[in-house]
Structures are given as C-alpha cells and as structure tokens.
C-alpha atoms as a PDB file:
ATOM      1  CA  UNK A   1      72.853-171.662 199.596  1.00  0.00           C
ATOM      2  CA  UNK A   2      72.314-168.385 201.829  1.00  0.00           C
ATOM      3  CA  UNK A   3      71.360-166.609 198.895  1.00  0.00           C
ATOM      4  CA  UNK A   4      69.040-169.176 197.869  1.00  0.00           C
ATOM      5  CA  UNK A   5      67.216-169.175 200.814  1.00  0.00           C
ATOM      6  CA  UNK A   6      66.779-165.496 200.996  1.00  0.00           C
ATOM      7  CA  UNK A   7      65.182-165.326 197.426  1.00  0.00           C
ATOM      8  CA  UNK A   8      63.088-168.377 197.944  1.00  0.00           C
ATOM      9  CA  UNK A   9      62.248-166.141 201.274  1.00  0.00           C
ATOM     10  CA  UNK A  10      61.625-163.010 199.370  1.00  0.00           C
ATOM     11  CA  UNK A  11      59.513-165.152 196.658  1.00  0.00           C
ATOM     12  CA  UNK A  12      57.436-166.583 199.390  1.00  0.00           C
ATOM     13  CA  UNK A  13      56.453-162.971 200.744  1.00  0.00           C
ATOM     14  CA  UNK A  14      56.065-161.501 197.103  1.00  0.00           C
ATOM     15  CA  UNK A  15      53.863-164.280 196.553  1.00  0.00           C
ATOM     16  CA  UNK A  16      51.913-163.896 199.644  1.00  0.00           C
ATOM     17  CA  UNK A  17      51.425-160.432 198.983  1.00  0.00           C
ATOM     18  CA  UNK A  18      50.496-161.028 195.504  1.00  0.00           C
ATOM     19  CA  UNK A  19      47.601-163.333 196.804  1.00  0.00           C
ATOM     20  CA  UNK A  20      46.638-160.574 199.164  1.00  0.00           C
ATOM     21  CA  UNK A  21      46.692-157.902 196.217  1.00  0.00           C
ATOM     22  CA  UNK A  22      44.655-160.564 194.421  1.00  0.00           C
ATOM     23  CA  UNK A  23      42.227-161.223 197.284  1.00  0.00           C
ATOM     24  CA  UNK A  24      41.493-157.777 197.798  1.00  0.00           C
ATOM     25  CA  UNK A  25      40.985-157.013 194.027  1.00  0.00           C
ATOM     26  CA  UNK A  26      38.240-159.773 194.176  1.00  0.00           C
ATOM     27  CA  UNK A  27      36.794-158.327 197.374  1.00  0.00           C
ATOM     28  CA  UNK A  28      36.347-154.956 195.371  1.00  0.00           C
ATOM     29  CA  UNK A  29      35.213-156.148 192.364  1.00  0.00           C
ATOM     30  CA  UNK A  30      32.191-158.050 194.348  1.00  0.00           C
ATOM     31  CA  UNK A  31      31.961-154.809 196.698  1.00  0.00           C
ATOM     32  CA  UNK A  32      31.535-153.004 192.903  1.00  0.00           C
ATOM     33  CA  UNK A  33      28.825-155.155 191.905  1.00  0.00           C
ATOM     34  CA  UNK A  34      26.684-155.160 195.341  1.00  0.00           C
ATOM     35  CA  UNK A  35      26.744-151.120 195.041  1.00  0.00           C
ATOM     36  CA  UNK A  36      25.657-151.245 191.453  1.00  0.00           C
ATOM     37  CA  UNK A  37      22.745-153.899 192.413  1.00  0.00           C
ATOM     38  CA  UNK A  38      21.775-151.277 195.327  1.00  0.00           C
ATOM     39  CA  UNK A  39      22.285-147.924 192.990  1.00  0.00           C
ATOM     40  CA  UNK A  40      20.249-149.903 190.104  1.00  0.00           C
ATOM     41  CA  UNK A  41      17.672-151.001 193.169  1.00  0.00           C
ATOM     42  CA  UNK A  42      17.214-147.590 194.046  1.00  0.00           C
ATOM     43  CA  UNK A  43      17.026-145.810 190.815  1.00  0.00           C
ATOM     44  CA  UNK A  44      14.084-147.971 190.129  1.00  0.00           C
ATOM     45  CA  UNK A  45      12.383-147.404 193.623  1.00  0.00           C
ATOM     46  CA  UNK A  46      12.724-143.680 192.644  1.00  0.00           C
ATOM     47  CA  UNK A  47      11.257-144.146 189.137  1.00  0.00           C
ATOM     48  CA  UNK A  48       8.604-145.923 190.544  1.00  0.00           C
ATOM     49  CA  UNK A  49       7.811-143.378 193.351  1.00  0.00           C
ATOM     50  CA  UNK A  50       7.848-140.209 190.584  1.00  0.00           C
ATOM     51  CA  UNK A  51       5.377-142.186 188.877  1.00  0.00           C
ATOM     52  CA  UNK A  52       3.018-142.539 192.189  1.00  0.00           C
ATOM     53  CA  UNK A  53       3.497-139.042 192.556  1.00  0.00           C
ATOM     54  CA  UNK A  54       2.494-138.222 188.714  1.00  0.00           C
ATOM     55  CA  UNK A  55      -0.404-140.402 189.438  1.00  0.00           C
ATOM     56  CA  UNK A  56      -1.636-138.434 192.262  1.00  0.00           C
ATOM     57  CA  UNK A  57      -1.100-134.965 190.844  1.00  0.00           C
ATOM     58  CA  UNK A  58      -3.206-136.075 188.124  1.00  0.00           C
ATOM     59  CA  UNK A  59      -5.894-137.401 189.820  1.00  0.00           C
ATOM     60  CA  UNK A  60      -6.182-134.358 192.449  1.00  0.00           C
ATOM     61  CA  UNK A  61      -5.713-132.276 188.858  1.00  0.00           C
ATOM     62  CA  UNK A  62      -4.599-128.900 190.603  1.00  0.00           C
ATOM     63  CA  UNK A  63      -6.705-128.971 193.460  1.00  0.00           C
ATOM     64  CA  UNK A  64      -5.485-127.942 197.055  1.00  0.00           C
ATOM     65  CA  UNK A  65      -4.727-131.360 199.140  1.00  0.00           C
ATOM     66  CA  UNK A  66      -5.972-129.278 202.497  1.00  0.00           C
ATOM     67  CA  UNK A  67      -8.929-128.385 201.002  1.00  0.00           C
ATOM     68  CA  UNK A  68      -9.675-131.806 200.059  1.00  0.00           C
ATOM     69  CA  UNK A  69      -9.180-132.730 203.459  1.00  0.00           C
ATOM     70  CA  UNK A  70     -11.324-130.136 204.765  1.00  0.00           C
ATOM     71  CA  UNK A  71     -13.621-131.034 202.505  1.00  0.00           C
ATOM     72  CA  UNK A  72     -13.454-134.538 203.903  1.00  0.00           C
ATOM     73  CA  UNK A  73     -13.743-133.479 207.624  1.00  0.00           C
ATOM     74  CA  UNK A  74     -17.101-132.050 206.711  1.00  0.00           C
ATOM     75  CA  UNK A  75     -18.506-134.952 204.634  1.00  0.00           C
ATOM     76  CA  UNK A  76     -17.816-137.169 207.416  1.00  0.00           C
ATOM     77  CA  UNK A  77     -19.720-134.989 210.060  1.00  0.00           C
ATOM     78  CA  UNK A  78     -22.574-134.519 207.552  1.00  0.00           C
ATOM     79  CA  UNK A  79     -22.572-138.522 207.203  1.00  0.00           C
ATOM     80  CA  UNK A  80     -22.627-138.550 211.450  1.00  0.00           C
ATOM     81  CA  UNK A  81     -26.050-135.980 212.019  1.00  0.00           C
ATOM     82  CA  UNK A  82     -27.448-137.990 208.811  1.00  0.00           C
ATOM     83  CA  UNK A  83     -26.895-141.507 211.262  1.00  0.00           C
ATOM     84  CA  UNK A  84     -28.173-139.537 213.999  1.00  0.00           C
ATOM     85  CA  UNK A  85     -31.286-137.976 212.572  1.00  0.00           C
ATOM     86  CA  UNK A  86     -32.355-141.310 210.730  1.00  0.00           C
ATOM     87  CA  UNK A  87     -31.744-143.158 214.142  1.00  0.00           C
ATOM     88  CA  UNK A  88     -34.170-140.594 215.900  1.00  0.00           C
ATOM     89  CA  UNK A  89     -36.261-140.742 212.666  1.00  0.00           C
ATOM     90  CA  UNK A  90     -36.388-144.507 213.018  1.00  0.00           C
ATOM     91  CA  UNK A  91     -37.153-144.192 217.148  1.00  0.00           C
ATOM     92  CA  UNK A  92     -40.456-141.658 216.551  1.00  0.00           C
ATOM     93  CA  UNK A  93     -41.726-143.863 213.518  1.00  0.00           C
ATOM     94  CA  UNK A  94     -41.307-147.050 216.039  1.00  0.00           C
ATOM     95  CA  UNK A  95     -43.301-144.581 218.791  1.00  0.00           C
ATOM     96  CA  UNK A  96     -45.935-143.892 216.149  1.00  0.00           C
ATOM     97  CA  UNK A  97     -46.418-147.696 215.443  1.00  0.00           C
ATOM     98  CA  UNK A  98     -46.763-148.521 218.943  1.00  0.00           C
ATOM     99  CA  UNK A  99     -49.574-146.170 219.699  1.00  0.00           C
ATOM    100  CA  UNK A 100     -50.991-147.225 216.159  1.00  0.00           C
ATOM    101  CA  UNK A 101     -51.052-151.034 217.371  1.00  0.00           C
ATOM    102  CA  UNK A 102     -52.797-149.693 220.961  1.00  0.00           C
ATOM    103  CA  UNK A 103     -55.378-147.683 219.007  1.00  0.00           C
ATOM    104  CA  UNK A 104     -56.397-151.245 216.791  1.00  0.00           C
ATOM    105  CA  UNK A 105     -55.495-153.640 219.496  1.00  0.00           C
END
C-alpha cells in the first residue's frame, strides 16, 4: 500500500508537470503567432514606406531637396512684396479716386 501511494504520488507530480510542459507549449505557440502577426505587420509597413519613398524620388526626379526648399523660401517672399505692393497699389488708386470725386463733386 506504501508503494502504491508513492507511485500514485509520483503520477500526480508527472502529471502536473506534464500539464505545465503542456501549458507552456501553448503559451509559445500563441507567443509564435503574435511575433509572426507583428514581423508580417511590419514587413508591410516597410513595403509600404519604400514605396512612399519611390514616389517621392520620382516626383523630385533628381533634383536637390534643399534647393527646392530654397527655392520655396524665395517664392514665398516674392508672394509677400507682391501683397504688399498691390495693397499700396490699391491705397494710391483709392487716393486718386478720392480727389477724382472732389474735383466732380
């Protein structure tokens, strides 16, 4: 009876470890899958960012992103003395119109 208790005792921790070994199998295979999800995730994200970058070579089509941008920079201040020359433009026309209307009225 001894020995009967002992084996039922060593079958109770084999099959305890067993379940363990079984749990922790499971826990790796879902582990396994989450990192292929996230690999698979961020192949694509890379795919997709190589093709933005394609994109944009092509459409600059070899020319020099700072000169672009300088470029730019003087655009814009051309567009701001434009504003301010019409706007002064637009104040002596008014100052013309005024004296016009005192001359008739």
């Amino acid at each position: 009876m001894n020995e009967t208790a002992v084996t039922t005792n060593d079958l109770d921790r084999l099959t305890e470890r067993v379940e363990k070994a079984a749990a922790l199998v499971q826990q790796l295979r879902e582990d396994r899958a989450r990192l292929e999800r996230e690999r698979d995730d961020h192949s694509r994200r890379v795919r997709e960012l190589e093709e933005r970058l394609q994109t944009l070579e092509h459409r600059l089509q070899g020319q020099d992103p700072s000169a672009l941008v300088q470029e730019l920079s003087t655009l814009k201040k051309e567009q701001r003395d434009w504003t301010a020359e019409r706007r002064d433009i637009a104040s002596r026309v008014e100052t013309l119109i005024k004296k016009l209307e005192r001359l008739d009225g």
